[in-house]
Protein backbone atom coordinates (compact mmCIF):
# COMPACT_ATOMS: atom_id res chain seq x y z
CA UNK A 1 16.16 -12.45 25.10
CA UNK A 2 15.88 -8.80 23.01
CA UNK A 3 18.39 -10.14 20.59
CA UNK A 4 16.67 -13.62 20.55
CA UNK A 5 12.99 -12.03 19.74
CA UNK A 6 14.75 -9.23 16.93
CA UNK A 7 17.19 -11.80 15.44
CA UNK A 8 14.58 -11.86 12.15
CA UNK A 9 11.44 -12.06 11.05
CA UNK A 10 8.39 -13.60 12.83
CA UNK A 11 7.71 -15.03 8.78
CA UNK A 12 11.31 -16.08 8.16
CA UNK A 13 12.73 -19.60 8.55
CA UNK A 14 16.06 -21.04 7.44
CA UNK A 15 16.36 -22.46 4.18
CA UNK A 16 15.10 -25.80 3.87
CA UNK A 17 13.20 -26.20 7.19
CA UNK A 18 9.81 -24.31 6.08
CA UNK A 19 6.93 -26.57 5.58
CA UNK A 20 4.78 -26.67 2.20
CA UNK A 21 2.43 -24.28 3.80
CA UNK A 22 4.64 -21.34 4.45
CA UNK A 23 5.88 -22.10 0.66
CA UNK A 24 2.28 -21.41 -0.57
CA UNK A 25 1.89 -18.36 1.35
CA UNK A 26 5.14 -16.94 -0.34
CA UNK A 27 4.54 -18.38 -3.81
CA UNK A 28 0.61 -19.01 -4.13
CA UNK A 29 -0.08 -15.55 -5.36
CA UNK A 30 2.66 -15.18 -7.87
CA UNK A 31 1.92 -18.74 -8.86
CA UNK A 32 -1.73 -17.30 -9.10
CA UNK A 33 -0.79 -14.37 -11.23
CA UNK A 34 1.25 -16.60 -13.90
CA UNK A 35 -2.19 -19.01 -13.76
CA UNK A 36 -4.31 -16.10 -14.35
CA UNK A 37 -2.50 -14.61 -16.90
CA UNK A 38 -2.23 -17.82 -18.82
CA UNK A 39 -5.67 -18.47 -19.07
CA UNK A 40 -6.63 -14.97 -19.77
CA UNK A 41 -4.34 -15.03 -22.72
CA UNK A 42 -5.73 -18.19 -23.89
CA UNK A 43 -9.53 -16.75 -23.86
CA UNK A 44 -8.48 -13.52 -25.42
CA UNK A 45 -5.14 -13.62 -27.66
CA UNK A 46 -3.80 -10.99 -26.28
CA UNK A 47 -3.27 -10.53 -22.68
CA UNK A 48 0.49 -11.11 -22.99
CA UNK A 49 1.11 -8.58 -25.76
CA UNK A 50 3.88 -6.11 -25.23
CA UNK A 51 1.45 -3.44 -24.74
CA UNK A 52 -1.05 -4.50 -22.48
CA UNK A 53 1.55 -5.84 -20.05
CA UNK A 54 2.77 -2.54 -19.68
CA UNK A 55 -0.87 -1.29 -19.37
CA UNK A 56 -0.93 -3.23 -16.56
CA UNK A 57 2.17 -2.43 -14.89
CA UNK A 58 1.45 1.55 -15.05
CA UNK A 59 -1.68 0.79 -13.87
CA UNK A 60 -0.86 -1.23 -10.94
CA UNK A 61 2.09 1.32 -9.65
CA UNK A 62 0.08 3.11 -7.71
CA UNK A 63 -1.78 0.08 -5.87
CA UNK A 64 1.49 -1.15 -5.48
CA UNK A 65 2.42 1.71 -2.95
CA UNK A 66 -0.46 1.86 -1.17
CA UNK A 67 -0.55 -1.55 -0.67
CA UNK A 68 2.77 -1.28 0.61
CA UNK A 69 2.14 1.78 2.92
CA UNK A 70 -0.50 -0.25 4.22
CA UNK A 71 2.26 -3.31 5.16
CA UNK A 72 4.01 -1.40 7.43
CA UNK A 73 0.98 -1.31 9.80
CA UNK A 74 -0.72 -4.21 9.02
CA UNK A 75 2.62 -6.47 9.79
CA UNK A 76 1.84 -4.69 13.55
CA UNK A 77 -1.02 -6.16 14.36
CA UNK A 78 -2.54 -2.57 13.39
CA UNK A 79 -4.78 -1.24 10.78
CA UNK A 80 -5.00 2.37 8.75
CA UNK A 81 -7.97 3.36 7.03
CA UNK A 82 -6.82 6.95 6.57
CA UNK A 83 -5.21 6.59 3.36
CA UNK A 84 -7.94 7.50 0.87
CA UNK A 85 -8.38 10.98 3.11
CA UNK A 86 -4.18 11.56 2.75
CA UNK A 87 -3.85 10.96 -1.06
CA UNK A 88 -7.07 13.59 -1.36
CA UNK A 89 -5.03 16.42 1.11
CA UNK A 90 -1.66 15.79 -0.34
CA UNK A 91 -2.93 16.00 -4.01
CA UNK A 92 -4.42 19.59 -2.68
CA UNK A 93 -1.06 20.47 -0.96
CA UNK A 94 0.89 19.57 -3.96
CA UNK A 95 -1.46 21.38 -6.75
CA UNK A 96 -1.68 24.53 -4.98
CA UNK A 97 2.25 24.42 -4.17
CA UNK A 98 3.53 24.18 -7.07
CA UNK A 99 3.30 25.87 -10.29
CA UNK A 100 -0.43 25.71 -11.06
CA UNK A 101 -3.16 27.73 -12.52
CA UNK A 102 -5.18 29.46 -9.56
CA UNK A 103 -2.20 31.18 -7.53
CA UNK A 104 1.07 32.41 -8.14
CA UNK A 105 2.50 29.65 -5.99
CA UNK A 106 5.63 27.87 -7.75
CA UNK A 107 7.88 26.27 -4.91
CA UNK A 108 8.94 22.65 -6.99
CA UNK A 109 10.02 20.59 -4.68
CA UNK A 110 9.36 22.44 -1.64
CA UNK A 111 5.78 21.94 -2.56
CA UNK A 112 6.34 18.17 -2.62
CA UNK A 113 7.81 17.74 0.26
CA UNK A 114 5.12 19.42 1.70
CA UNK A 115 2.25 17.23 0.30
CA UNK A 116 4.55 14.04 1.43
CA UNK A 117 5.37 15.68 5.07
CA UNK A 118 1.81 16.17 4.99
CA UNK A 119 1.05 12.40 5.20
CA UNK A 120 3.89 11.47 7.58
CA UNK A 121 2.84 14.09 10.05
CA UNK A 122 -1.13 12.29 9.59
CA UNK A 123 0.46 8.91 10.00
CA UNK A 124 2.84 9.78 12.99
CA UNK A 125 -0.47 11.22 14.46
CA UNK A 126 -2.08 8.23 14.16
CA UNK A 127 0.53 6.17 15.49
CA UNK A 128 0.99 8.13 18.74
CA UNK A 129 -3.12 8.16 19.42
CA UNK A 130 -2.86 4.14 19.39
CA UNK A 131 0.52 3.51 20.86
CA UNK A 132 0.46 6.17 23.84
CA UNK A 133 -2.96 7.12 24.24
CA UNK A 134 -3.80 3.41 23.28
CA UNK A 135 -6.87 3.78 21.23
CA UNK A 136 -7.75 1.39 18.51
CA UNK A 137 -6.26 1.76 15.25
CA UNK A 138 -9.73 1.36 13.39
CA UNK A 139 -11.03 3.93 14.76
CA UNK A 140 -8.00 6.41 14.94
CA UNK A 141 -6.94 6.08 11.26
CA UNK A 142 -11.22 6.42 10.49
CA UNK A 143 -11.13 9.56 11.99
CA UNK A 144 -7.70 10.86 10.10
CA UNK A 145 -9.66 9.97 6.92
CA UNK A 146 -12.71 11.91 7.48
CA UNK A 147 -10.57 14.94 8.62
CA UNK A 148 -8.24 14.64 5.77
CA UNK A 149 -10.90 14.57 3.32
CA UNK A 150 -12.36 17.57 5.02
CA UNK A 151 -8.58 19.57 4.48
CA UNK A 152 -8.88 18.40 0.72
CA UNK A 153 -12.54 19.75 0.88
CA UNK A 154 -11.35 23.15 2.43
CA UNK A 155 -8.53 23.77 -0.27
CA UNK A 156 -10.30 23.15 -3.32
CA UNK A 157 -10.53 26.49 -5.03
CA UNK A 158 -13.27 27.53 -7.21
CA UNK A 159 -11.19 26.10 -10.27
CA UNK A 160 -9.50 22.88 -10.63
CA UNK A 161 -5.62 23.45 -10.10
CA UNK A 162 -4.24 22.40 -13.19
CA UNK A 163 -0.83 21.30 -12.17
CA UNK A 164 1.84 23.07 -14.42
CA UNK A 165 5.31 22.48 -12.70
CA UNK A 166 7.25 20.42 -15.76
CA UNK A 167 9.09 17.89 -13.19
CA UNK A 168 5.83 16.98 -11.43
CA UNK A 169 4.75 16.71 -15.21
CA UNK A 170 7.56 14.38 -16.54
CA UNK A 171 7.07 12.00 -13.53
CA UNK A 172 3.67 10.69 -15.58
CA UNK A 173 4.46 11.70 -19.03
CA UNK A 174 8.55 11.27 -19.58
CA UNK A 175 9.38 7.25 -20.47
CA UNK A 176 12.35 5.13 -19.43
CA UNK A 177 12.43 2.15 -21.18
CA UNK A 178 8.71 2.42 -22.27
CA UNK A 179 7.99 3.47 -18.66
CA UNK A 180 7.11 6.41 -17.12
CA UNK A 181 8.81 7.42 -14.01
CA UNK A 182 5.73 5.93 -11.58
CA UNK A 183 6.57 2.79 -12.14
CA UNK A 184 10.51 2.93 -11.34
CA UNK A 185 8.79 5.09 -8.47
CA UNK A 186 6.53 2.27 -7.24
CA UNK A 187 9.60 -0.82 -7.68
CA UNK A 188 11.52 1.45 -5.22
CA UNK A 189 9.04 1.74 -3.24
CA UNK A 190 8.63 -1.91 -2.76
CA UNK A 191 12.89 -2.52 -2.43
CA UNK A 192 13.00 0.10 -0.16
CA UNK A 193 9.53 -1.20 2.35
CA UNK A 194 11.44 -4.72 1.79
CA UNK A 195 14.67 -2.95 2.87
CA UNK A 196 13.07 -1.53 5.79
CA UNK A 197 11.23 -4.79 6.68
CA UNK A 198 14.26 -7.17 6.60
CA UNK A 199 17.00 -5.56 7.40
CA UNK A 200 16.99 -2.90 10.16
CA UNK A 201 15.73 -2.99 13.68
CA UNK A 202 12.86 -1.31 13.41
CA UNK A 203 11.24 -3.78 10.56
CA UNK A 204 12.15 -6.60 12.82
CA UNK A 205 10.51 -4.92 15.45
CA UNK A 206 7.15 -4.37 13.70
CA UNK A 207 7.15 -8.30 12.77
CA UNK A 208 8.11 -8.87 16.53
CA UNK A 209 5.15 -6.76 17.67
CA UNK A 210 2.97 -8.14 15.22
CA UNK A 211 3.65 -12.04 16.31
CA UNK A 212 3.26 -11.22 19.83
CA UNK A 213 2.92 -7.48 21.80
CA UNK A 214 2.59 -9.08 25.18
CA UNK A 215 5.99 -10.95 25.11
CA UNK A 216 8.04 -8.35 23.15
CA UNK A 217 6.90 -5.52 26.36
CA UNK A 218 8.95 -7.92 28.60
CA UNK A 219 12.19 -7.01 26.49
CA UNK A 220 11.32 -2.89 27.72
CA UNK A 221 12.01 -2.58 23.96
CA UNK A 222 10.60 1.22 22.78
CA UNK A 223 7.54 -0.62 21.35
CA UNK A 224 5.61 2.72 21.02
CA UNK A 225 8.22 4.01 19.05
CA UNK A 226 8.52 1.52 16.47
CA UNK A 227 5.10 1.43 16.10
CA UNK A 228 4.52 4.96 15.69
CA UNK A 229 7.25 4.23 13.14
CA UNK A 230 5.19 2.13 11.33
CA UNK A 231 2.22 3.98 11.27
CA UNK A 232 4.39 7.36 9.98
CA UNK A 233 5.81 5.26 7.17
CA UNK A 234 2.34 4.29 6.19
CA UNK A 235 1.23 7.93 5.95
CA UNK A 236 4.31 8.83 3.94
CA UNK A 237 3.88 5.90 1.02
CA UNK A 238 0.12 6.92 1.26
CA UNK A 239 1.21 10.61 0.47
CA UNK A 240 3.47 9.78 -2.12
CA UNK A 241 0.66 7.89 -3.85
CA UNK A 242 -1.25 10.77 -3.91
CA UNK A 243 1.70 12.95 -5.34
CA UNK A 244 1.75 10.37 -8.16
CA UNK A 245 -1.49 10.06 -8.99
CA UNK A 246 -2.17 13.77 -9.07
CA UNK A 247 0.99 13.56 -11.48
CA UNK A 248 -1.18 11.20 -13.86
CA UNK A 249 -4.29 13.12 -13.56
CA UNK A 250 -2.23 16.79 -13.94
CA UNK A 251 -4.49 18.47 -11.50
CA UNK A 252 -5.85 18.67 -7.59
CA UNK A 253 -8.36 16.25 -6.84
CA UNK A 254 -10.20 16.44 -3.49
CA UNK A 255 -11.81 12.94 -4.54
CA UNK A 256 -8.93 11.06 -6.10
CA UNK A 257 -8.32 8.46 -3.71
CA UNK A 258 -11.82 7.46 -3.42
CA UNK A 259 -11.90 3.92 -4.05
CA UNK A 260 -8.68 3.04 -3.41
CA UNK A 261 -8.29 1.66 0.36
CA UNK A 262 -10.04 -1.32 0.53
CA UNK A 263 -8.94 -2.73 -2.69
CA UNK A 264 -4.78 -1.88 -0.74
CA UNK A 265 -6.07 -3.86 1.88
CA UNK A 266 -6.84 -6.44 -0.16
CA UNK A 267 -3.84 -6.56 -2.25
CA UNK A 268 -2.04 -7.09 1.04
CA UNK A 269 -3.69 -9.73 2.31
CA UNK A 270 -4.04 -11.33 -1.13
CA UNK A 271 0.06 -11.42 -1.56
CA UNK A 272 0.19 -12.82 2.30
CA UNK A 273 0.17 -9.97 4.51
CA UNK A 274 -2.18 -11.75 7.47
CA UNK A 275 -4.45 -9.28 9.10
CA UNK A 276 -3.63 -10.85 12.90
CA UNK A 277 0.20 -9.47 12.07
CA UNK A 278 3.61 -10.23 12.19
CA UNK A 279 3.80 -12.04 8.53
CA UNK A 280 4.17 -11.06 5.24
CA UNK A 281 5.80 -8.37 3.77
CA UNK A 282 6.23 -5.37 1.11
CA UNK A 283 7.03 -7.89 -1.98
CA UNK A 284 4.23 -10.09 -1.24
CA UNK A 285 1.69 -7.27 -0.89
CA UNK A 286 3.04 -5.82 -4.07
CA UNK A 287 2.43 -9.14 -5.99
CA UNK A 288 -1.11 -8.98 -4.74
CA UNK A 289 -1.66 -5.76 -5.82
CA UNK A 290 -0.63 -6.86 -9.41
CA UNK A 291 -2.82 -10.08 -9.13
CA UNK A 292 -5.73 -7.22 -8.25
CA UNK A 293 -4.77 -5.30 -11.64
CA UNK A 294 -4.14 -8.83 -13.48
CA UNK A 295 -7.67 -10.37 -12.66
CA UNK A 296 -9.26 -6.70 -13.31
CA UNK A 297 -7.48 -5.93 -17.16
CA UNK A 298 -8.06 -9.66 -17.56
CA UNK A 299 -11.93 -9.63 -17.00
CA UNK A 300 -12.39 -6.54 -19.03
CA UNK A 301 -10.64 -7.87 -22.05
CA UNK A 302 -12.93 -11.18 -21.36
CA UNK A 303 -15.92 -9.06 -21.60
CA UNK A 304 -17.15 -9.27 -18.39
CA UNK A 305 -19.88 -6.45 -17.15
CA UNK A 306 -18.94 -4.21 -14.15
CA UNK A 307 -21.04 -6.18 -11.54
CA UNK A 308 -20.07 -9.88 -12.82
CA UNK A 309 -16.48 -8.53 -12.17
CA UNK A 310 -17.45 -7.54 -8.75
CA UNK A 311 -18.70 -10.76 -8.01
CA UNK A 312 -15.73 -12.64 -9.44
CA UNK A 313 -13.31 -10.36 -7.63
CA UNK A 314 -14.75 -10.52 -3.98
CA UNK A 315 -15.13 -14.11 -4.36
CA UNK A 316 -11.24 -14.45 -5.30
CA UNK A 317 -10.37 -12.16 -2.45
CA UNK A 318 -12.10 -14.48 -0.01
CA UNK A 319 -10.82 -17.37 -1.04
CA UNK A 320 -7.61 -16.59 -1.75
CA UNK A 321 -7.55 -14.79 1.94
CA UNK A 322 -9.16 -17.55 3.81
CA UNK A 323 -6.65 -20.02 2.16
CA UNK A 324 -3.83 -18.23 2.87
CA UNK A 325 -4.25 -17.45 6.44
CA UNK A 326 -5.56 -20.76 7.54
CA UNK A 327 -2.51 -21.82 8.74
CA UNK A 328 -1.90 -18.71 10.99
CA UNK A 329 -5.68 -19.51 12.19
CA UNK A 330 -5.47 -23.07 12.89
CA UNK A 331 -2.27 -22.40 14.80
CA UNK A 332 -3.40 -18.86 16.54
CA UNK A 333 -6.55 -20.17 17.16
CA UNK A 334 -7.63 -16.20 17.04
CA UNK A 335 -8.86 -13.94 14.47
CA UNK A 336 -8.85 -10.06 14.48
């Protein structure tokens, strides 16, 4: 029965067999990104040029990650709103680590893996207060936020720490290919969360608990583990995002990831990761990240104002949401 429930993904079906609705899921937002672009570069000329293409790809790296940090515990069934508050601490950690210009610190890597074992050790928190102590994962990961962003709060020195170590430097200034290192950063992030997903036990496990907790408990499969798992690998993308972005900015920022959760949450959901669990998956949350960034460059090069964009932007999300999960809603007859 174990082997049975793990065999693959609650979202995968063999070749041939899937019906047109599960093909929209998968290709309705990339379908919706080539649509968008099109008619963006039809109103303005230029949305397709070299350079704003890769405008958009540097700029969408980062909401790439977090939307694929955010996956790993969405996929369970789960949610984590602590990811704003773990960028803000790690890009503290990681400042004052490394070579900077308010202390004498200079340990390089060290001080990065400190800033990303920062946000695992937040995540693997969270994921042992919902799986063993069983309390809700709303409330758990809005609690981590608040404290992280008190941490960042606490280290901020009377200065901003400029951030002087050269490698952290290079990782937002150096370019591969016209590139800089964030986005190679961000495509491994999403192979690797795909990786993870698809082809080990535990990603098959997070889908499994995701479909359906009750059954998979019957198996006396670890479930607590797996999804502490989940919610550990969340903390450490999240993390990682905050390293990066701290890279781009070149200094601490207590307040840098303000803004940034909801929109991940949407990405996800956008590229097909439901919210009641068990489908989609770190490709299709990266591809609605990059719709996000798409729509956004595209309305600004329109000439939309701030608040028109707002309006255009939620209403996308909810359509694009409600038409995308209405199969898992018909069928599930549930919504979380």
């Amino acid at each position: 029965m174990t082997d049975h429930i793990l065999s693959a993904p609650s979202n995968s079906v063999r070749a041939g067999s899937q019906p047109l609705s599960n093909w929209l899921l998968k290709l309705g937002p990339l379908l919706a990104v080539v649509v968008l672009s099109v008619f963006f570069e039809l109103t303005t000329r230029s949305f397709l040029s070299v350079d704003n293409i890769r405008s958009i790809l540097e700029a969408s790296a980062v909401p790439v990650i977090l939307a694929v940090a955010l996956s790993f515990v969405i996929i369970c069934g789960a949610i984590d709103l602590s990811a704003e508050g773990v960028i803000a601490a790690s890009s503290m950690i990681l400042s004052l680590l490394v070579l900077n210009s308010v202390n004498a610190n200079d340990l390089g890597i060290l001080g990065v893996a400190a800033a990303l074992g920062f946000g695992l050790f937040i995540g693997l928190c969270n994921g042992a207060m919902n799986a063993l102590f069983k309390m809700p994962s709303l409330i758990v990961t809005l609690g981590s936020w608040f404290v992280c962003l008190g941490i960042a709060a606490i280290l901020f020195p009377d200065t901003v720490p400029r951030i002087n170590d050269p490698w952290v430097s290079a990782v937002a200034q150096a370019k591969f290919g016209g590139f800089t290192m964030v986005v190679y950063v961000a495509l491994a992030c999403v192979l690797i969360g795909h990786l993870i997903l698809n082809f080990t036990s535990l990603g098959r496990s997070i889908y499994a608990i995701g479909g359906d907790e009750g059954i998979l408990k019957q198996t006396g499969l670890p479930i607590a583990r797996f999804k502490i798992a989940a919610f550990g690998l969340s903390g450490l993308f999240a993390a990682l995002a905050g390293v990066l972005m701290s890279a781009q900015l070149g200094n601490g920022n207590a307040n840098i990831g303000e803004g940034l959760l909801f929109p991940g949450i949407s990405a996800a959901v956008l590229g097909g990761t439901l919210l009641v669990g068990g489908k989609g998956g770190a490709i299709q949350s990266a591809i609605g990240a990059l719709l996000l960034e798409v729509l956004n460059n595209g309305l600004i090069q329109s000439g939309t104002g701030p608040y028109t964009r707002s309006i255009i932007s939620g209403a996308i999300i909810i359509v694009v949401a409600a038409a995308a999960g209405w199969h898992a809603r018909a069928r599930l007859q549930v919504v979380k």
